[in-house]
N, C-alpha and C. Protein backbone atom coordinates (compact mmCIF):
# COMPACT_ATOMS: atom_id res chain seq x y z
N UNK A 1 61.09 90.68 53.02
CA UNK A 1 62.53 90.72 53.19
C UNK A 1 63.12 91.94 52.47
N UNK A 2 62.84 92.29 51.12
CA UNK A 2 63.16 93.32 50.30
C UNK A 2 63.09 94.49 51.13
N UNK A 3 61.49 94.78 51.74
CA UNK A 3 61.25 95.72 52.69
C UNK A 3 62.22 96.29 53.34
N UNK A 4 62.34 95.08 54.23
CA UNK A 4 63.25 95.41 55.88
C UNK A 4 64.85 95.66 55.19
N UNK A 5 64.88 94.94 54.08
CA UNK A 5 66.51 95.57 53.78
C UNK A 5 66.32 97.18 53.06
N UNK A 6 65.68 97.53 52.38
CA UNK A 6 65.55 99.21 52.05
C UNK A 6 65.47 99.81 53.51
N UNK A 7 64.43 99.44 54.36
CA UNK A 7 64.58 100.12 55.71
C UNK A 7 65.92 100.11 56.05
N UNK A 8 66.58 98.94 55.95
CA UNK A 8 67.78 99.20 56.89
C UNK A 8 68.55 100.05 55.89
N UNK A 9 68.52 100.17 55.08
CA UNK A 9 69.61 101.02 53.92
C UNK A 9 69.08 102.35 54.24
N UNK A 10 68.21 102.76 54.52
CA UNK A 10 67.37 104.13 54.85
C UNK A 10 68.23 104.47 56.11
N UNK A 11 67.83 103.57 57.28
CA UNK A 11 68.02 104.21 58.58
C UNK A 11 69.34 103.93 58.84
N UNK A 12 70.26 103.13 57.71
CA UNK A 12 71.69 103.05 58.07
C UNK A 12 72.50 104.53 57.41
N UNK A 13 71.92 105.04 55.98
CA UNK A 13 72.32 106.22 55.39
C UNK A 13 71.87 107.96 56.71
N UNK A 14 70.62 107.60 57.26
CA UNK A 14 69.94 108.45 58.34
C UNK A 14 70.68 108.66 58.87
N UNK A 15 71.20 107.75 60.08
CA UNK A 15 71.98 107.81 60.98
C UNK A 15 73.70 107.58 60.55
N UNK A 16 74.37 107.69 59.89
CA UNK A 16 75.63 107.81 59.32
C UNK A 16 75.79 109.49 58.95
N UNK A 17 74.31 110.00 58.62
CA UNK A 17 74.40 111.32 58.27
C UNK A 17 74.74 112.20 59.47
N UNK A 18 73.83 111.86 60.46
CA UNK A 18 73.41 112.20 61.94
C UNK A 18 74.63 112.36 62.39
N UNK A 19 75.64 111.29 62.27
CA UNK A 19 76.54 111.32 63.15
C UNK A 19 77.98 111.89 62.39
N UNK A 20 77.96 112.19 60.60
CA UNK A 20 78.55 113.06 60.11
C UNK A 20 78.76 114.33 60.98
N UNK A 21 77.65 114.62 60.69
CA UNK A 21 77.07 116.17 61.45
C UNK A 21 77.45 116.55 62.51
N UNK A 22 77.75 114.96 63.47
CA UNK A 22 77.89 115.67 64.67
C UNK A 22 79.73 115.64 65.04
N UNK A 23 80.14 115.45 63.32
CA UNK A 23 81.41 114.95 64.12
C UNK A 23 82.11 113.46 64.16
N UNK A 24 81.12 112.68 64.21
CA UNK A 24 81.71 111.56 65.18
C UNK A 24 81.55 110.58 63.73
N UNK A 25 82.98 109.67 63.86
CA UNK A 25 83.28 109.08 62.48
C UNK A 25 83.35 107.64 63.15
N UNK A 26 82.77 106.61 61.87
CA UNK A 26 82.24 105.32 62.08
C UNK A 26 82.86 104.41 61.26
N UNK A 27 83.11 103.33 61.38
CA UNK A 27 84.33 102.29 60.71
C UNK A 27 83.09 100.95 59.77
N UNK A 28 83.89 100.29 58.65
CA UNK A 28 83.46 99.51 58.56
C UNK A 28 84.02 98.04 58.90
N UNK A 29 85.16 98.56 59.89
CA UNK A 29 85.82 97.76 60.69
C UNK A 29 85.17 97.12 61.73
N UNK A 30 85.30 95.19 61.96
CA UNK A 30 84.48 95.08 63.09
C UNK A 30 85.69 95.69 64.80
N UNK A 31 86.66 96.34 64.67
CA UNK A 31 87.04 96.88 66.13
C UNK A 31 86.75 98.45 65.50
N UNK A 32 86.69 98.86 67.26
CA UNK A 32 86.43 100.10 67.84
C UNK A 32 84.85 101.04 67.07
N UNK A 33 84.72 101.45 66.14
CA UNK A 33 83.81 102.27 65.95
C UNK A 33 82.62 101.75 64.78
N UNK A 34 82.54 100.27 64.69
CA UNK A 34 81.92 99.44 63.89
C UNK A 34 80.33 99.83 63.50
N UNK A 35 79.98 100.70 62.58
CA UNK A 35 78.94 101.65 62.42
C UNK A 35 77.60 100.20 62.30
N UNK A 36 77.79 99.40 62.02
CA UNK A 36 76.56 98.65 62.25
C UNK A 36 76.32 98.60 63.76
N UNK A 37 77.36 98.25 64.57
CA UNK A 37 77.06 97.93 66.46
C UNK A 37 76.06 99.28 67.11
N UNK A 38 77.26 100.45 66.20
CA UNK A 38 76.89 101.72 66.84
C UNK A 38 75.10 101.73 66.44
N UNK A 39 75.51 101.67 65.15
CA UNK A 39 73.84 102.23 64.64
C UNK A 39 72.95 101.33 65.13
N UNK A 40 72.64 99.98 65.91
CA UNK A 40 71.83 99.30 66.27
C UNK A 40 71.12 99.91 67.33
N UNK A 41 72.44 100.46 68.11
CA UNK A 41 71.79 100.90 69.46
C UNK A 41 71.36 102.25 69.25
N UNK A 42 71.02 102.95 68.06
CA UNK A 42 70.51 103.88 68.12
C UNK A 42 68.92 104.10 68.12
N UNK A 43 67.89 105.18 68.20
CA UNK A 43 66.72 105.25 68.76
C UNK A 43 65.86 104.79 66.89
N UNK A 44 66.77 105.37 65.93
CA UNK A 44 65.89 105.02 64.64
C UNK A 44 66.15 103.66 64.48
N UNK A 45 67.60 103.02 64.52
CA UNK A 45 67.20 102.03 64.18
C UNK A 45 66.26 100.50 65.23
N UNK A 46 66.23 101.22 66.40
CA UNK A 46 64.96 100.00 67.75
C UNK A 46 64.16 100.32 67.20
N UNK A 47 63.71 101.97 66.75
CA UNK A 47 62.02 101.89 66.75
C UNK A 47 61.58 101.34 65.23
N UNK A 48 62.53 100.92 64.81
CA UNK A 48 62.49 100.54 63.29
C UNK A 48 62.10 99.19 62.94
N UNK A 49 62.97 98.43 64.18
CA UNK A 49 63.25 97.19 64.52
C UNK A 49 64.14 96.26 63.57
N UNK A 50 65.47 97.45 63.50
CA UNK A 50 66.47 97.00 62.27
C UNK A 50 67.47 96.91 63.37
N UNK A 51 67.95 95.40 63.59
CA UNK A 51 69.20 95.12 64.21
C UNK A 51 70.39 95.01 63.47
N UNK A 52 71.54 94.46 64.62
CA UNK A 52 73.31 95.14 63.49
C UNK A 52 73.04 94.06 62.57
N UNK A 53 72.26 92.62 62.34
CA UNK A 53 72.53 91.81 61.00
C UNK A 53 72.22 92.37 60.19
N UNK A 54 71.07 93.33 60.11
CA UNK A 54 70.58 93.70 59.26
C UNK A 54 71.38 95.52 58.76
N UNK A 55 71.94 95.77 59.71
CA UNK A 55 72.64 97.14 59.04
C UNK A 55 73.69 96.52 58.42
N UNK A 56 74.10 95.57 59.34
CA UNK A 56 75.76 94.76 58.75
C UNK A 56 75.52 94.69 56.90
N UNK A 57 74.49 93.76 56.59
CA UNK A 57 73.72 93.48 55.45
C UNK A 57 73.69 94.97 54.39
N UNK A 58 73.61 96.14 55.34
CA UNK A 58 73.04 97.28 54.19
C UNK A 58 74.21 98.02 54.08
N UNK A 59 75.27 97.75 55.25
CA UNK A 59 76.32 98.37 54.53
C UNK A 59 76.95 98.09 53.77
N UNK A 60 76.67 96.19 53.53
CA UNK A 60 77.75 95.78 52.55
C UNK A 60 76.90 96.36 51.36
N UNK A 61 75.36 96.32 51.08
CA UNK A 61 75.15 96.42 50.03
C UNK A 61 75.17 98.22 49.46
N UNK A 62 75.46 99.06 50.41
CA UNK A 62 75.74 100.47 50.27
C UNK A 62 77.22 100.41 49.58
N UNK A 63 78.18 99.58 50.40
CA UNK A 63 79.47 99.63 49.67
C UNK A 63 79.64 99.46 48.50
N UNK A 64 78.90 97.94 48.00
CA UNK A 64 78.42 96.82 46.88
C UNK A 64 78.52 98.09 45.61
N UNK A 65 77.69 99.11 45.95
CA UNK A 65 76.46 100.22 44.86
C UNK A 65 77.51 100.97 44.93
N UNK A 66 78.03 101.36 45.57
CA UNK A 66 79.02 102.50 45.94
C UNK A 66 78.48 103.82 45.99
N UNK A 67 77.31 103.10 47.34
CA UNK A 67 76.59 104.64 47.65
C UNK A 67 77.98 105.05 49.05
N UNK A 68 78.31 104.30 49.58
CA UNK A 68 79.26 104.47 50.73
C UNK A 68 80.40 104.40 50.34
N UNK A 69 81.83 104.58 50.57
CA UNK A 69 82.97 104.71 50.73
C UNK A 69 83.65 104.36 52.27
N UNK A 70 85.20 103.90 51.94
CA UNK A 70 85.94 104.30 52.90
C UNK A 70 86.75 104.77 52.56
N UNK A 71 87.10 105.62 53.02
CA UNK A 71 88.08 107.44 53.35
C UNK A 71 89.13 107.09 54.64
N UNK A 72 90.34 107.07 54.30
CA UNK A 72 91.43 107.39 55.06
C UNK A 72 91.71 108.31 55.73
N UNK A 73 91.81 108.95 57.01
CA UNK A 73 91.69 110.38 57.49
C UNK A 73 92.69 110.23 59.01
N UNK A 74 93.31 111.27 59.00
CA UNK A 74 94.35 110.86 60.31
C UNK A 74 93.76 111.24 61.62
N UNK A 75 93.86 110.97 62.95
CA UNK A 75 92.90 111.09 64.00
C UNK A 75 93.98 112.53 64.33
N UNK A 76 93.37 112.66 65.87
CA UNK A 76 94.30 113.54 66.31
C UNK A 76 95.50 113.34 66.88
N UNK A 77 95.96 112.42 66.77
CA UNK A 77 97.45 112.17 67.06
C UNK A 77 98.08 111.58 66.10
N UNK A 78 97.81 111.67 64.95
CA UNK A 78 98.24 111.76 63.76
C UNK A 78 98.06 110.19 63.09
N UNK A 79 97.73 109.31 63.67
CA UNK A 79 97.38 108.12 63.42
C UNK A 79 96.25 107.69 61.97
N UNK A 80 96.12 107.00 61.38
CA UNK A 80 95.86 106.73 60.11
C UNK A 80 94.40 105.78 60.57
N UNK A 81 92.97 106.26 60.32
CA UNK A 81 91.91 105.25 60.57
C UNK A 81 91.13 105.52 58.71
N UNK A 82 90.32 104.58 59.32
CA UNK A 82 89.26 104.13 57.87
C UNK A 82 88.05 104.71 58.82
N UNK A 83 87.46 105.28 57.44
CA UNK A 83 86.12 105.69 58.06
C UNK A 83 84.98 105.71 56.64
N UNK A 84 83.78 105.13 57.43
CA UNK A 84 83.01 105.79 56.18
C UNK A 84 82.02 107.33 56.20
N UNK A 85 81.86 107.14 54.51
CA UNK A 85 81.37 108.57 54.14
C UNK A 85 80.47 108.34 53.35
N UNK A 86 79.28 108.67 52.96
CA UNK A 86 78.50 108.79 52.06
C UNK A 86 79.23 109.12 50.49
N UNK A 87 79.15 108.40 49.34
CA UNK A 87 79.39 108.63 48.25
C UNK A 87 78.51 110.64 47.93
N UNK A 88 79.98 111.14 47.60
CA UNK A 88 79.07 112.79 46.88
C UNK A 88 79.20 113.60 48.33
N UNK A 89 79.16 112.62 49.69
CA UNK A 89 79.36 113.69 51.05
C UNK A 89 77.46 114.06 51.63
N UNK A 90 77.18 115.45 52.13
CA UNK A 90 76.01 115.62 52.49
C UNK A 90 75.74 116.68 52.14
């Protein structure tokens, strides 16, 4: 059990980075951009075999540590969302 939760804390920090990079910002909100839903369906976390209970699980405990954050940031129409960020950035 210990295992599969470091995995998921691995491939949930992986892919949060991934998608820093590319731009594209992820909520720890369950509407619209809910980074556990997103990150399930991604290719690290199937071939991993880490589903959203288990990212759900690593983000709380990323928040818990305060390796993660949520950051206030306005979209493009000036609107006010929550997003997370890696504690320190990349």
């Amino acid at each position: 059990m210990a295992a599969t939760q470091a995995k998921a804390e691995e491939v949930f920090l992986a892919i949060l980075a991934r998608f820093t990079a590319a731009g594209r910002v992820v909520s720890d909100s369950k509407h619209g951009s809910y980074a556990p839903r997103l990150f399930a369906e991604e290719a690290e976390a199937k071939d991993a075999g880490i589903t959203q209970p288990y990212l759900e699980g690593a983000m709380r405990r990323l928040l818990h540590a305060r390796r993660l954050y949520v950051k206030t940031i306005k979209d493009k129409v000036g609107r006010e969302r929550k997003v997370l960020e890696v504690e320190g950035g990349f």
